[in-house]
PDB file of N, CA and C in Angstrom:
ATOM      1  N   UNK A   1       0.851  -1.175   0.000  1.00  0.00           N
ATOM      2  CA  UNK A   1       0.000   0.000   0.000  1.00  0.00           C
ATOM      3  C   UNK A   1       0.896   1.238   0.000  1.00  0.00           C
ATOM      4  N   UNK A   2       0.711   2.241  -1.091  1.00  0.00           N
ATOM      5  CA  UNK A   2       1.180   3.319  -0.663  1.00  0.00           C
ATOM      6  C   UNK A   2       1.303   4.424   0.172  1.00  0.00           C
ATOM      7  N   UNK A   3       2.085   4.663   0.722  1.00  0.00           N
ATOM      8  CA  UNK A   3       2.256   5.623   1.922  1.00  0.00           C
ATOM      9  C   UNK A   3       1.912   7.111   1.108  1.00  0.00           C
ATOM     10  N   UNK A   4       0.910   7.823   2.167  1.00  0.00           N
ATOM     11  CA  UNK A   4       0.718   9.027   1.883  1.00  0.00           C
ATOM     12  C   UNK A   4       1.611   9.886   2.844  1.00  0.00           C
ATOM     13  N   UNK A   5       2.246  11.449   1.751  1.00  0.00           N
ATOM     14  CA  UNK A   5       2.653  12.392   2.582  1.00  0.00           C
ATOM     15  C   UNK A   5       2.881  12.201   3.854  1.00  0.00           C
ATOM     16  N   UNK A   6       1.552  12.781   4.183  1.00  0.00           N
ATOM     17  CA  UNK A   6       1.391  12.808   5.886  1.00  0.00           C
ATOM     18  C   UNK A   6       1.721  11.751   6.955  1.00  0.00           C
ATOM     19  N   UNK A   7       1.723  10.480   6.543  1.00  0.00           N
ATOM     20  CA  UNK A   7       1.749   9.593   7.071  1.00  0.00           C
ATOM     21  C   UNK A   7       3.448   8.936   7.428  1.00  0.00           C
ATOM     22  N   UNK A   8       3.894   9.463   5.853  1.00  0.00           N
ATOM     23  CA  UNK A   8       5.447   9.316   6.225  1.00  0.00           C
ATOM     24  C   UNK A   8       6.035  10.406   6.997  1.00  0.00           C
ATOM     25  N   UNK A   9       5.698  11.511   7.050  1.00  0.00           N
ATOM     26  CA  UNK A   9       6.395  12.945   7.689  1.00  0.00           C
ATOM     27  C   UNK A   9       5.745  12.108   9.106  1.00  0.00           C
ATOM     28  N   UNK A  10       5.310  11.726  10.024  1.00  0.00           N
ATOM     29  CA  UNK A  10       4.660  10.927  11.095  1.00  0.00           C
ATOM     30  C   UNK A  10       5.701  10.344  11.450  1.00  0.00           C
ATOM     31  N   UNK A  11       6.281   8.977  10.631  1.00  0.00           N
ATOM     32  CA  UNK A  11       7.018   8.349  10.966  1.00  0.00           C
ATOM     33  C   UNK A  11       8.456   8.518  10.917  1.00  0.00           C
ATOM     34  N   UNK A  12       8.385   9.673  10.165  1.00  0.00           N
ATOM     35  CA  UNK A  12      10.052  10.287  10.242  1.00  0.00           C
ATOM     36  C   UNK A  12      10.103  11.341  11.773  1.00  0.00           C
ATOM     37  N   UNK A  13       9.422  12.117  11.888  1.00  0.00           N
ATOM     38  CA  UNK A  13       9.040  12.418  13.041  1.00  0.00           C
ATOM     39  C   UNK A  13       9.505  11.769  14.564  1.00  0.00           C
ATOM     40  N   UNK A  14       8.456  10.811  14.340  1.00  0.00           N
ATOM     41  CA  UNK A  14       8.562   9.919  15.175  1.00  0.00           C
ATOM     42  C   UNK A  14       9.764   9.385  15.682  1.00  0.00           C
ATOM     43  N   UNK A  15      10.799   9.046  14.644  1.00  0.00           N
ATOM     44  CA  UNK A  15      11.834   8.657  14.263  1.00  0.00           C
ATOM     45  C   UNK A  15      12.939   9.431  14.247  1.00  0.00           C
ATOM     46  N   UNK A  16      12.600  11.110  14.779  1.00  0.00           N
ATOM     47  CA  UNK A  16      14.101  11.900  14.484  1.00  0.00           C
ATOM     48  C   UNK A  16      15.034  11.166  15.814  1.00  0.00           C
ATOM     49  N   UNK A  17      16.369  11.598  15.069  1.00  0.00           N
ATOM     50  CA  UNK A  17      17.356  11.078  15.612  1.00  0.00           C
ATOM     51  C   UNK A  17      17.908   9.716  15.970  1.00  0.00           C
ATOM     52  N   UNK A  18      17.036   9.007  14.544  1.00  0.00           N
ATOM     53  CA  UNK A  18      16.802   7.691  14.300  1.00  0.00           C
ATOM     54  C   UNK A  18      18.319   7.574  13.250  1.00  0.00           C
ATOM     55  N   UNK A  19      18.680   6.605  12.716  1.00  0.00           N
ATOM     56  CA  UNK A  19      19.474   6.695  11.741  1.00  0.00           C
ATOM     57  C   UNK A  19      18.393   6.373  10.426  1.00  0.00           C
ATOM     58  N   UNK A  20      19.149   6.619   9.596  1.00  0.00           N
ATOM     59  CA  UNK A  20      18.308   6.775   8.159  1.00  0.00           C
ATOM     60  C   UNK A  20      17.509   5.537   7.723  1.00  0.00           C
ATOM     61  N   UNK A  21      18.837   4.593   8.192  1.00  0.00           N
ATOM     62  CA  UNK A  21      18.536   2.953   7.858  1.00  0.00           C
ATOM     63  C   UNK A  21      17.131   2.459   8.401  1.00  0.00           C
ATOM     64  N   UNK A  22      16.902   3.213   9.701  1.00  0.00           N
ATOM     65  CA  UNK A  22      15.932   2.818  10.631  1.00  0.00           C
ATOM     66  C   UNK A  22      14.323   3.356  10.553  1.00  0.00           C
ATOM     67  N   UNK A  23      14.423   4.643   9.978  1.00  0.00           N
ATOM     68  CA  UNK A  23      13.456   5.093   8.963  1.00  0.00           C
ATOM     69  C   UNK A  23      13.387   4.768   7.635  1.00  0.00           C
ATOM     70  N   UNK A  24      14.292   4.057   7.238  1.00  0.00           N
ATOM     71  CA  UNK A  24      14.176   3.739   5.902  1.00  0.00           C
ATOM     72  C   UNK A  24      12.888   2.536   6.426  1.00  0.00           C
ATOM     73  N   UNK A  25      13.808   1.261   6.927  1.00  0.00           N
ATOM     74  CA  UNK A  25      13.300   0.167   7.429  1.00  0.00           C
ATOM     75  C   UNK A  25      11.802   0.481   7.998  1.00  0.00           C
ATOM     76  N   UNK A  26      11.474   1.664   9.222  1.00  0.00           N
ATOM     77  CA  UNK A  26      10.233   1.824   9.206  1.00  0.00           C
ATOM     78  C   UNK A  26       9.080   2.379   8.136  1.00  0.00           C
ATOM     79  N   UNK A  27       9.634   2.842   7.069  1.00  0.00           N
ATOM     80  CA  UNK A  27       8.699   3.268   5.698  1.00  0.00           C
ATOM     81  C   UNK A  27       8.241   1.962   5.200  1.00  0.00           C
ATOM     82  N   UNK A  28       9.563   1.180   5.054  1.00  0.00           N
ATOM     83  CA  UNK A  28       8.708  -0.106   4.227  1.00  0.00           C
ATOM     84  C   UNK A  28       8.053  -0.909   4.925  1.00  0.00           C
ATOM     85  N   UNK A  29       8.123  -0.864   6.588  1.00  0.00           N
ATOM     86  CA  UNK A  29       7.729  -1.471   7.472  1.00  0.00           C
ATOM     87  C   UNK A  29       6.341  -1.148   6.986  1.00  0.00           C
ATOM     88  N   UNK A  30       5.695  -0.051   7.040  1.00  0.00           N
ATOM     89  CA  UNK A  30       4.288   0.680   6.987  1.00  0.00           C
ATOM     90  C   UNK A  30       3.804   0.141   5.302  1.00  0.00           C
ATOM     91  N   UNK A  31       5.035   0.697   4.482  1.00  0.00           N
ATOM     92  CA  UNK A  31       4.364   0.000   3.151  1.00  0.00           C
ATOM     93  C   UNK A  31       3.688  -1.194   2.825  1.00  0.00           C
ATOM     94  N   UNK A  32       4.997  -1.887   3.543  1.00  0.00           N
ATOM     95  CA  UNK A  32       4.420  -3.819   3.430  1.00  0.00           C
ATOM     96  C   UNK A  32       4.413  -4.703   4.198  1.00  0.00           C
ATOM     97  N   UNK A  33       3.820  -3.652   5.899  1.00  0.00           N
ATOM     98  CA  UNK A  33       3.508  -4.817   6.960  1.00  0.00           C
ATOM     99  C   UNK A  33       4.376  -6.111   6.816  1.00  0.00           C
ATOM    100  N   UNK A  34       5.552  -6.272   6.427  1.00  0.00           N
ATOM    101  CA  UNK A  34       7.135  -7.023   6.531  1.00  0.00           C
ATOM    102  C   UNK A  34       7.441  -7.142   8.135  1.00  0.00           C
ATOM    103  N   UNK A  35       6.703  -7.856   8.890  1.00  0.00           N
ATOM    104  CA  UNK A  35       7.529  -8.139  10.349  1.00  0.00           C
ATOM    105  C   UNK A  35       9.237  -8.146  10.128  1.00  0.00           C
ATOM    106  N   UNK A  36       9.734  -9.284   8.842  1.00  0.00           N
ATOM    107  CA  UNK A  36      10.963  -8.792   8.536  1.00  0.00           C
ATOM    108  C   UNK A  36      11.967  -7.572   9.001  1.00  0.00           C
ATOM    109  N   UNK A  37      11.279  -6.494   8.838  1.00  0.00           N
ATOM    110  CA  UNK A  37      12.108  -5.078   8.966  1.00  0.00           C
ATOM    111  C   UNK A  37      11.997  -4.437  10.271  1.00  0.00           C
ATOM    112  N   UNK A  38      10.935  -5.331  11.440  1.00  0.00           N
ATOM    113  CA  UNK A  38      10.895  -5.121  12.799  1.00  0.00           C
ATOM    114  C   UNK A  38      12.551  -5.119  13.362  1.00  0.00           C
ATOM    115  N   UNK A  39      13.454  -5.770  13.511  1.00  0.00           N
ATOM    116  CA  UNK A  39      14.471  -5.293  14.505  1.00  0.00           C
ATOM    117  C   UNK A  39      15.496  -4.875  13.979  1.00  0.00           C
ATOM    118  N   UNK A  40      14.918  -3.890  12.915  1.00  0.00           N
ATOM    119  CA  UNK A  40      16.299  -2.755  12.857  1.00  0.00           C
ATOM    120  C   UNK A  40      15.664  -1.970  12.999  1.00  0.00           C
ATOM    121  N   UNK A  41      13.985  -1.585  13.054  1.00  0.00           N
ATOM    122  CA  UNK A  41      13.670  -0.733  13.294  1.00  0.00           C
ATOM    123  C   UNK A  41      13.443  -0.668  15.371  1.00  0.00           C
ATOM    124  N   UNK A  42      13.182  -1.391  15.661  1.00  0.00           N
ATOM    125  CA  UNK A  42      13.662  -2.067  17.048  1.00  0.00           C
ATOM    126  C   UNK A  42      15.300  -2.039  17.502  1.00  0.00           C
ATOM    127  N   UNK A  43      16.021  -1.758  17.031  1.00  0.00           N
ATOM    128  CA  UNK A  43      17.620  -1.785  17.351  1.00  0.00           C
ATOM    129  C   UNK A  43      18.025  -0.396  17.031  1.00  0.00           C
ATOM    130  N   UNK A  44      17.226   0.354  15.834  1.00  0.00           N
ATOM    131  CA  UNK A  44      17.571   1.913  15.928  1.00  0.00           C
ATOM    132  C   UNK A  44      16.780   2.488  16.877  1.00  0.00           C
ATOM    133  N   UNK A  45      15.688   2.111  17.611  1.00  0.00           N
ATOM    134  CA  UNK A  45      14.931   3.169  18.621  1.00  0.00           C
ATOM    135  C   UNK A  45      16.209   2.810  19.590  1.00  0.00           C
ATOM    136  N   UNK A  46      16.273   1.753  19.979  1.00  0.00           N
ATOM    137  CA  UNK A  46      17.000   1.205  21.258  1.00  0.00           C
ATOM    138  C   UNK A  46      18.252   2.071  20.944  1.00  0.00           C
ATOM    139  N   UNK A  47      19.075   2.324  20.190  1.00  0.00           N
ATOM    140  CA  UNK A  47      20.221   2.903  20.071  1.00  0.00           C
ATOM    141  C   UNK A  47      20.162   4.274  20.098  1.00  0.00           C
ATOM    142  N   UNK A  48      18.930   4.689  19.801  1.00  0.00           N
ATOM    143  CA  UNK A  48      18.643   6.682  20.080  1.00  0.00           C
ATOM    144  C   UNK A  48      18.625   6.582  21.235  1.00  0.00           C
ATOM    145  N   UNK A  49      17.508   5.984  22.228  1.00  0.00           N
ATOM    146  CA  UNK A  49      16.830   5.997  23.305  1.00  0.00           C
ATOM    147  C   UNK A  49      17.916   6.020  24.600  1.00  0.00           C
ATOM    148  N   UNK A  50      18.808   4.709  24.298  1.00  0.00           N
ATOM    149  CA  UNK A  50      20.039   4.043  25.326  1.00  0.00           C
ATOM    150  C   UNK A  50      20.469   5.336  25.899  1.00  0.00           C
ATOM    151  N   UNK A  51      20.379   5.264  27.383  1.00  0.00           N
ATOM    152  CA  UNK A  51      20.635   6.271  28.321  1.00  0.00           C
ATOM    153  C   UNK A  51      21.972   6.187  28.747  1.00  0.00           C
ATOM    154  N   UNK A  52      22.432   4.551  29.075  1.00  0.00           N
ATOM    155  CA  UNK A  52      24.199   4.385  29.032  1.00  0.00           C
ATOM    156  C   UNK A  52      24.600   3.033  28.563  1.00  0.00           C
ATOM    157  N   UNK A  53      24.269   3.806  27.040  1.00  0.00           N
ATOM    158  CA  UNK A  53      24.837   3.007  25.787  1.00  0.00           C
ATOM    159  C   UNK A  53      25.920   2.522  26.192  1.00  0.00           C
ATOM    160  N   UNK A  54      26.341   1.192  25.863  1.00  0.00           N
ATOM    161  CA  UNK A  54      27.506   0.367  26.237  1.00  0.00           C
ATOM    162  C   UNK A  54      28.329   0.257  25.430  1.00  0.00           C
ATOM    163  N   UNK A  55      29.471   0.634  24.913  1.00  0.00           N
ATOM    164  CA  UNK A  55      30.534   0.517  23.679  1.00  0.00           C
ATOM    165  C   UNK A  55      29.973  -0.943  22.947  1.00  0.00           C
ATOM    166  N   UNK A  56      29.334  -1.571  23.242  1.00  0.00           N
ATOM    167  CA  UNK A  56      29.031  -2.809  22.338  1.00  0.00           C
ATOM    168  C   UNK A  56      28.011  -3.424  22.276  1.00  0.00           C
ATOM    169  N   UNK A  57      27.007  -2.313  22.433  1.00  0.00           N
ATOM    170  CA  UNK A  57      25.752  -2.678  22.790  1.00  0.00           C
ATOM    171  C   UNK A  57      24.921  -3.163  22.025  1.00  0.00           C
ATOM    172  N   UNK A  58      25.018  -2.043  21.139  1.00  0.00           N
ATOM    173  CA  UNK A  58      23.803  -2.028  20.086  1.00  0.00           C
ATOM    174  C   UNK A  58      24.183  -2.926  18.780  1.00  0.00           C
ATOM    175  N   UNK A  59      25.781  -2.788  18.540  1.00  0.00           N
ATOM    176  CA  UNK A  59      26.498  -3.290  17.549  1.00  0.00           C
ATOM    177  C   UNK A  59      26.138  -4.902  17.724  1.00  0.00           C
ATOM    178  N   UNK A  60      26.578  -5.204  18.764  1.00  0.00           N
ATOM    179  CA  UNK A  60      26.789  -6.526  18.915  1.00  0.00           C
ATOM    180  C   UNK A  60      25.563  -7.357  19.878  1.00  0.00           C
ATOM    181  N   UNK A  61      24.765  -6.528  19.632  1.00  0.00           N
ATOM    182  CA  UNK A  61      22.929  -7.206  20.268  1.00  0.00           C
ATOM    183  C   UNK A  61      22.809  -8.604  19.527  1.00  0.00           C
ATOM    184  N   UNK A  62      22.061  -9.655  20.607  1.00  0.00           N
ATOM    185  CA  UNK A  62      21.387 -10.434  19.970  1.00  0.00           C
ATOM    186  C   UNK A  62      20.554 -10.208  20.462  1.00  0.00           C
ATOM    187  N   UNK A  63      19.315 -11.460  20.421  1.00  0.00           N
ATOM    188  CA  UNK A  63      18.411 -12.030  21.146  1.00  0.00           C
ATOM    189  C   UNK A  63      18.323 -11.980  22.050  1.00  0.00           C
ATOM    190  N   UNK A  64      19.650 -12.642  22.564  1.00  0.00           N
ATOM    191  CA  UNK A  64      19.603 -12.476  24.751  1.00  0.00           C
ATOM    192  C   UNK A  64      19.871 -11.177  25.473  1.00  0.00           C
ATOM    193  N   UNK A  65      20.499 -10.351  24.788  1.00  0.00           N
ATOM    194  CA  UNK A  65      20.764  -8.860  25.161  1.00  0.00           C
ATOM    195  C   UNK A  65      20.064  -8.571  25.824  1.00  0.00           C
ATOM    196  N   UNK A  66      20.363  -8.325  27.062  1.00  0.00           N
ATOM    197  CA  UNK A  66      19.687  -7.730  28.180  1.00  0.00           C
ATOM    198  C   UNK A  66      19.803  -6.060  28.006  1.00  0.00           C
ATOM    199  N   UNK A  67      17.976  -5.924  28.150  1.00  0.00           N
ATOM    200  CA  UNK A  67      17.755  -4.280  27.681  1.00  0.00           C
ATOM    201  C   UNK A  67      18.572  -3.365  28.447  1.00  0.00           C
ATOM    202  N   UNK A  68      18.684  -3.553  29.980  1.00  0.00           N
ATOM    203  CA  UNK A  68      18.912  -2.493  30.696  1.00  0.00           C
ATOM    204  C   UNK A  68      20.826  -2.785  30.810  1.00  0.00           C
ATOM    205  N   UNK A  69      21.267  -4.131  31.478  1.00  0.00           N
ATOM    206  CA  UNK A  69      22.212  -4.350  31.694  1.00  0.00           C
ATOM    207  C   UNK A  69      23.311  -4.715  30.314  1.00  0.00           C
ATOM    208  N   UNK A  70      22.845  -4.900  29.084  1.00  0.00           N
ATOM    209  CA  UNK A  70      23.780  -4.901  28.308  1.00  0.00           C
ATOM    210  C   UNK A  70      23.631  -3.663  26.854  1.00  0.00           C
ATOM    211  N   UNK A  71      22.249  -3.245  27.236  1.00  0.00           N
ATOM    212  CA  UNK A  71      22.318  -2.386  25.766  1.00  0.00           C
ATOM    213  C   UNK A  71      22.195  -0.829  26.629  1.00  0.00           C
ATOM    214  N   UNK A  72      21.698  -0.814  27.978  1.00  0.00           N
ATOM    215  CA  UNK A  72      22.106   0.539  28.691  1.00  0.00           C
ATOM    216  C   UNK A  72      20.521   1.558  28.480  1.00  0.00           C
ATOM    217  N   UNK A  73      19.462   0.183  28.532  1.00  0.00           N
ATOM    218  CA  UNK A  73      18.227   1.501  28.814  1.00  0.00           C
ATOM    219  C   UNK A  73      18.105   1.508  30.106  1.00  0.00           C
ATOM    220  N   UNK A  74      17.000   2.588  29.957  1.00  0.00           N
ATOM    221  CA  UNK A  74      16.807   2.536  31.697  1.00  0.00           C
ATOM    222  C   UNK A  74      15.511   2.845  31.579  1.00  0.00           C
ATOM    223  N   UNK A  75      14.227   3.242  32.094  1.00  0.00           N
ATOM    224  CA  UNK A  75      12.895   3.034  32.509  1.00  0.00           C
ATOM    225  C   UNK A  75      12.357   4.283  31.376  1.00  0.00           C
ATOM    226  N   UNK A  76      12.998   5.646  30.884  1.00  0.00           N
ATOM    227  CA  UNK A  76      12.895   6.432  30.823  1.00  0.00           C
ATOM    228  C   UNK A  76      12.985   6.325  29.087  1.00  0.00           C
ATOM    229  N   UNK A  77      13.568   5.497  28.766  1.00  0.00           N
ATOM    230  CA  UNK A  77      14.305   4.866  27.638  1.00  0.00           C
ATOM    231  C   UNK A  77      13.351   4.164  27.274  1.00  0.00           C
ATOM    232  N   UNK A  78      13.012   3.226  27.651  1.00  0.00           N
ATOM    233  CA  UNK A  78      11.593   1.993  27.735  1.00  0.00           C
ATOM    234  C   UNK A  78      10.674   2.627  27.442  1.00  0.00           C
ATOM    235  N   UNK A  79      10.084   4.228  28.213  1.00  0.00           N
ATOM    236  CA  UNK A  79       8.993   4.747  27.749  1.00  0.00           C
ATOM    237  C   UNK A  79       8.947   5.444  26.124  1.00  0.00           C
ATOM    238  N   UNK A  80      10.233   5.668  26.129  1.00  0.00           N
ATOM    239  CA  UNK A  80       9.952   6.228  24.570  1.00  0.00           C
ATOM    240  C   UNK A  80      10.200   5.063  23.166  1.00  0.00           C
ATOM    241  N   UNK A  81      10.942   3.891  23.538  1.00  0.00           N
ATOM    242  CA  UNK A  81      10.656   2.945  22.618  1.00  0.00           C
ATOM    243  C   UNK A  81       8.732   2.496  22.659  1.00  0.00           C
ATOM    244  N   UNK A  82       8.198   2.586  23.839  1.00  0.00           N
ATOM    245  CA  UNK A  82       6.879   2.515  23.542  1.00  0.00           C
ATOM    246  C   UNK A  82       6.212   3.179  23.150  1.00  0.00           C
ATOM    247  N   UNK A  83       6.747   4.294  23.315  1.00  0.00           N
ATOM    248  CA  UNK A  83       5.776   5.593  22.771  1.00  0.00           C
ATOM    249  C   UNK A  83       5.681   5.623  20.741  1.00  0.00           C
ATOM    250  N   UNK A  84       7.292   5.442  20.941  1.00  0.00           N
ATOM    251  CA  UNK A  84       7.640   4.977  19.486  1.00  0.00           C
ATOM    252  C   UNK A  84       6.703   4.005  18.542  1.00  0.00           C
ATOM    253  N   UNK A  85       6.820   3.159  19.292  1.00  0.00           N
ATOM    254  CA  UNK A  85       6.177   1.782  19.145  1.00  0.00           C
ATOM    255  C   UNK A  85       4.913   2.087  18.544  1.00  0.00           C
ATOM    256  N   UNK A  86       4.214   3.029  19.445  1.00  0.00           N
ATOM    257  CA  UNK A  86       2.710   3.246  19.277  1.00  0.00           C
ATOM    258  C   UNK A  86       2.527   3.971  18.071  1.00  0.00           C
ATOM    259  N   UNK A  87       3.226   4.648  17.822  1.00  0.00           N
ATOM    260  CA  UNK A  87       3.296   5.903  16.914  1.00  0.00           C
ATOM    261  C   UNK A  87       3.509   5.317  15.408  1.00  0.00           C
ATOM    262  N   UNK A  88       5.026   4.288  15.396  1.00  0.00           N
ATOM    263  CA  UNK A  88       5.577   3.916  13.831  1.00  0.00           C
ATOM    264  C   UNK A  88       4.200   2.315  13.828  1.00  0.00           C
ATOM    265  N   UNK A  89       4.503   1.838  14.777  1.00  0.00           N
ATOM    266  CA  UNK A  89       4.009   0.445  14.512  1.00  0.00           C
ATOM    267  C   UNK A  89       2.297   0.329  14.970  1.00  0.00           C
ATOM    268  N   UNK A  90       1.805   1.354  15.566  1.00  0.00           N
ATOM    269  CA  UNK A  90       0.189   1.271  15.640  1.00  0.00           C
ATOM    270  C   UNK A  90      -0.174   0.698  16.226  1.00  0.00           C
ATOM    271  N   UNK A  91       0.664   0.369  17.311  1.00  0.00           N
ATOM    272  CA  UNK A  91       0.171  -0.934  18.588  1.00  0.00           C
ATOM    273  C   UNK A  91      -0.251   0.137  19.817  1.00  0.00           C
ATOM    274  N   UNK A  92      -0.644  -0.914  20.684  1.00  0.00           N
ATOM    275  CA  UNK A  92      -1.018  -0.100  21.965  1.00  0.00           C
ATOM    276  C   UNK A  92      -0.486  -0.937  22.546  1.00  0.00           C
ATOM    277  N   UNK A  93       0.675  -0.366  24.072  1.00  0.00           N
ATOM    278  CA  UNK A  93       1.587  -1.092  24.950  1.00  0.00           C
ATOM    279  C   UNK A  93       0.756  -0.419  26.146  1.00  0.00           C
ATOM    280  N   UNK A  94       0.837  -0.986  26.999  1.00  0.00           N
ATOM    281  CA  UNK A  94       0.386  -0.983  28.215  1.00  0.00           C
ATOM    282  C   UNK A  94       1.594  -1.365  29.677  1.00  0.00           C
ATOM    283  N   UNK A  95       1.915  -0.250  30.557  1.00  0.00           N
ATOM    284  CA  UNK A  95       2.724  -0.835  31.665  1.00  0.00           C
ATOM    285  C   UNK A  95       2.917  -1.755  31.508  1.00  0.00           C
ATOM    286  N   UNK A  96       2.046  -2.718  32.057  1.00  0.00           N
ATOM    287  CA  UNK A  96       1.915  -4.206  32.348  1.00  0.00           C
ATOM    288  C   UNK A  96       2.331  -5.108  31.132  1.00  0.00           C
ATOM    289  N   UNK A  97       2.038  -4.923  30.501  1.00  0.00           N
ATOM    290  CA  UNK A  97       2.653  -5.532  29.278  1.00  0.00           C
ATOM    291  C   UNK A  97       4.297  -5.601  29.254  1.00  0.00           C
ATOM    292  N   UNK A  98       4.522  -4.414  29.289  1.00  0.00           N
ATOM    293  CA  UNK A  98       6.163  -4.441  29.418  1.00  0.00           C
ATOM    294  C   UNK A  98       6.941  -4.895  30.495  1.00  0.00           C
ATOM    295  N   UNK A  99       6.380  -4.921  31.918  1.00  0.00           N
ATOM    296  CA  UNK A  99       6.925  -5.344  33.152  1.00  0.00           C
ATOM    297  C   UNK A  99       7.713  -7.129  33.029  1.00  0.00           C
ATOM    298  N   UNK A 100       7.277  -7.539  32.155  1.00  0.00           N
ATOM    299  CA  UNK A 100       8.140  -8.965  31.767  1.00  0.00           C
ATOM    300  C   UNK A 100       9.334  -8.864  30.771  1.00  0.00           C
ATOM    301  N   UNK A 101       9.191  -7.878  29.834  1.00  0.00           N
ATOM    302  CA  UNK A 101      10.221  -7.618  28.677  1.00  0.00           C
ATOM    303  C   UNK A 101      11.777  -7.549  29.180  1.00  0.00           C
ATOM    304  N   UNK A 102      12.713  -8.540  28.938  1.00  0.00           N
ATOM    305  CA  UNK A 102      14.133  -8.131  29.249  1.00  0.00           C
ATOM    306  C   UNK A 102      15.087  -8.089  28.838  1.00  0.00           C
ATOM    307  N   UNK A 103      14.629  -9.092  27.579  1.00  0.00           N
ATOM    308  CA  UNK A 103      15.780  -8.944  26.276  1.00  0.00           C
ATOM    309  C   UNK A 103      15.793  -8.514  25.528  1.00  0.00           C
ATOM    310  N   UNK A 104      16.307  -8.321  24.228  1.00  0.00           N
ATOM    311  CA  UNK A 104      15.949  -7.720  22.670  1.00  0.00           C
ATOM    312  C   UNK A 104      14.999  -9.148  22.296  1.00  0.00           C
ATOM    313  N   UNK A 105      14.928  -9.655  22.177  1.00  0.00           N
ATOM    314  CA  UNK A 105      14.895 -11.080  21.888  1.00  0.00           C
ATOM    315  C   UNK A 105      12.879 -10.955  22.126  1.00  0.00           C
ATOM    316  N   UNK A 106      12.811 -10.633  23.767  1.00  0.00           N
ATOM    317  CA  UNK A 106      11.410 -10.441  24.149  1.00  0.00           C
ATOM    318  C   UNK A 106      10.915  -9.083  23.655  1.00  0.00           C
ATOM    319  N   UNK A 107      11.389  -8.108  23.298  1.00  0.00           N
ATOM    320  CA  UNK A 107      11.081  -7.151  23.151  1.00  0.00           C
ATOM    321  C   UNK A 107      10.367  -7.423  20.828  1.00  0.00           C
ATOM    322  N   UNK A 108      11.377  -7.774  21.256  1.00  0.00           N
ATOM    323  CA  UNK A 108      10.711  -7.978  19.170  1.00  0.00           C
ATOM    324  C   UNK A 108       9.652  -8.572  19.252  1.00  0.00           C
ATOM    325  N   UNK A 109       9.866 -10.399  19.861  1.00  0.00           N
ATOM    326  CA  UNK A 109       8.875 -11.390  19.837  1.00  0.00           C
ATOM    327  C   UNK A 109       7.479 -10.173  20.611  1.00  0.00           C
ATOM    328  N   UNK A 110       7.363  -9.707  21.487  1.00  0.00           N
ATOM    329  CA  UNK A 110       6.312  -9.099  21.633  1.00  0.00           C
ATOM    330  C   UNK A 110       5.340  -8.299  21.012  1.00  0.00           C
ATOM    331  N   UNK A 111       6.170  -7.588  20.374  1.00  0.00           N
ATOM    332  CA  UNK A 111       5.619  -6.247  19.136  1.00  0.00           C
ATOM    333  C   UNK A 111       5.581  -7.267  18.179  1.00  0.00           C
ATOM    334  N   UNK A 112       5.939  -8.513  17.405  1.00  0.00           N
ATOM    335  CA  UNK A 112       5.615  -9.090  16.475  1.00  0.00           C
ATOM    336  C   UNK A 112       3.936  -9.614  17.163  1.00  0.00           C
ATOM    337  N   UNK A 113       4.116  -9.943  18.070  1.00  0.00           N
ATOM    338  CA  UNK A 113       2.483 -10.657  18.758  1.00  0.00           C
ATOM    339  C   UNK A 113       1.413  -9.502  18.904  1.00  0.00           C
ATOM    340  N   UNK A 114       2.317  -8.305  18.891  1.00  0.00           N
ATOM    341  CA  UNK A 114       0.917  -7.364  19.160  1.00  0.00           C
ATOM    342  C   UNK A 114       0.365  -6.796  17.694  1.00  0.00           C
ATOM    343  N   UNK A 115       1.548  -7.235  16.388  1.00  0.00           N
ATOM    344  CA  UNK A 115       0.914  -6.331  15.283  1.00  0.00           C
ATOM    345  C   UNK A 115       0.345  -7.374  14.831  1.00  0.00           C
ATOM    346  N   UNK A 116       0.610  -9.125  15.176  1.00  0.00           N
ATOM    347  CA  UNK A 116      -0.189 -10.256  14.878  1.00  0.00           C
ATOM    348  C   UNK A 116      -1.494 -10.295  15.222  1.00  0.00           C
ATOM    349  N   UNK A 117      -1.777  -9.682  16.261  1.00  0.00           N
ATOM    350  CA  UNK A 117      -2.777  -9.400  17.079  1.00  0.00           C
ATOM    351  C   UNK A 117      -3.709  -8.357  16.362  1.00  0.00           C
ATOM    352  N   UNK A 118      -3.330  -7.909  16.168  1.00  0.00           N
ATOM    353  CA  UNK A 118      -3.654  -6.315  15.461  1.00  0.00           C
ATOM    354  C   UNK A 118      -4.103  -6.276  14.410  1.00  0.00           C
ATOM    355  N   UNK A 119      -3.765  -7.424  13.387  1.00  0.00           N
ATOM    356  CA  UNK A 119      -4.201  -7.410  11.955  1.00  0.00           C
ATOM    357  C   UNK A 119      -5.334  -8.759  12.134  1.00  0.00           C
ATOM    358  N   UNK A 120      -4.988  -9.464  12.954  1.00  0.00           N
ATOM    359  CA  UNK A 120      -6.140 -11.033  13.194  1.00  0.00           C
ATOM    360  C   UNK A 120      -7.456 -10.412  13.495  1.00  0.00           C
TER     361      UNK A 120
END
């Protein structure tokens, strides 16, 4: 589906101080609902957001990457990847929802279940 104007100036928005790659990745994200392009667009919020980014954090993330203790968010950080979240990806996060999230790993698998959720 094609993206209108308004809709991309939204997600660039949303997205300043994103790297390019990561708005790139969220445009086509929106174009062609591609779960695919979820964790780079998930690995560039985390890398704006990171309050004490770790020299090897973001670079060298997997799955098990622990949000707070290896990629350097902190609670404050968490709120704006959700806010994000809500904004590029059209989900609705809730506290509680997130109070289990601790890896990169849980953090994708989740937002993949909520836009699964979302389109079912």
């Amino acid at each position: 589906m094609p993206l209108n104007e308004e809709r991309k100036q939204e997600i660039v928005r949303s997205l300043k101080r994103c790297s390019d790659a990561t708005v790139a990745a969220a445009l086509r994200f929106e174009a062609t609902r591609n779960v695919g392009e979820l964790p780079a667009i998930v690995l560039g919020v985390l890398e704006r957001d990171a309050a004490n980014p770790k020299p090897e954090g973001i670079a060298s993330a997997t799955d098990e990457s622990r949000l707070i203790e290896d990629i350097g968010m902190d609670s404050f950080g968490m709120i704006e990847v959700v806010m994000t979240a809500e904004e590029v990806l059209g989900v609705t996060v809730t506290t509680q929802e997130m109070k289990d999230i601790r890896t990169l790993g849980d953090l994708t698998q989740f937002l993949c279940a909520k836009l699964a959720a979302r389109t079912a």
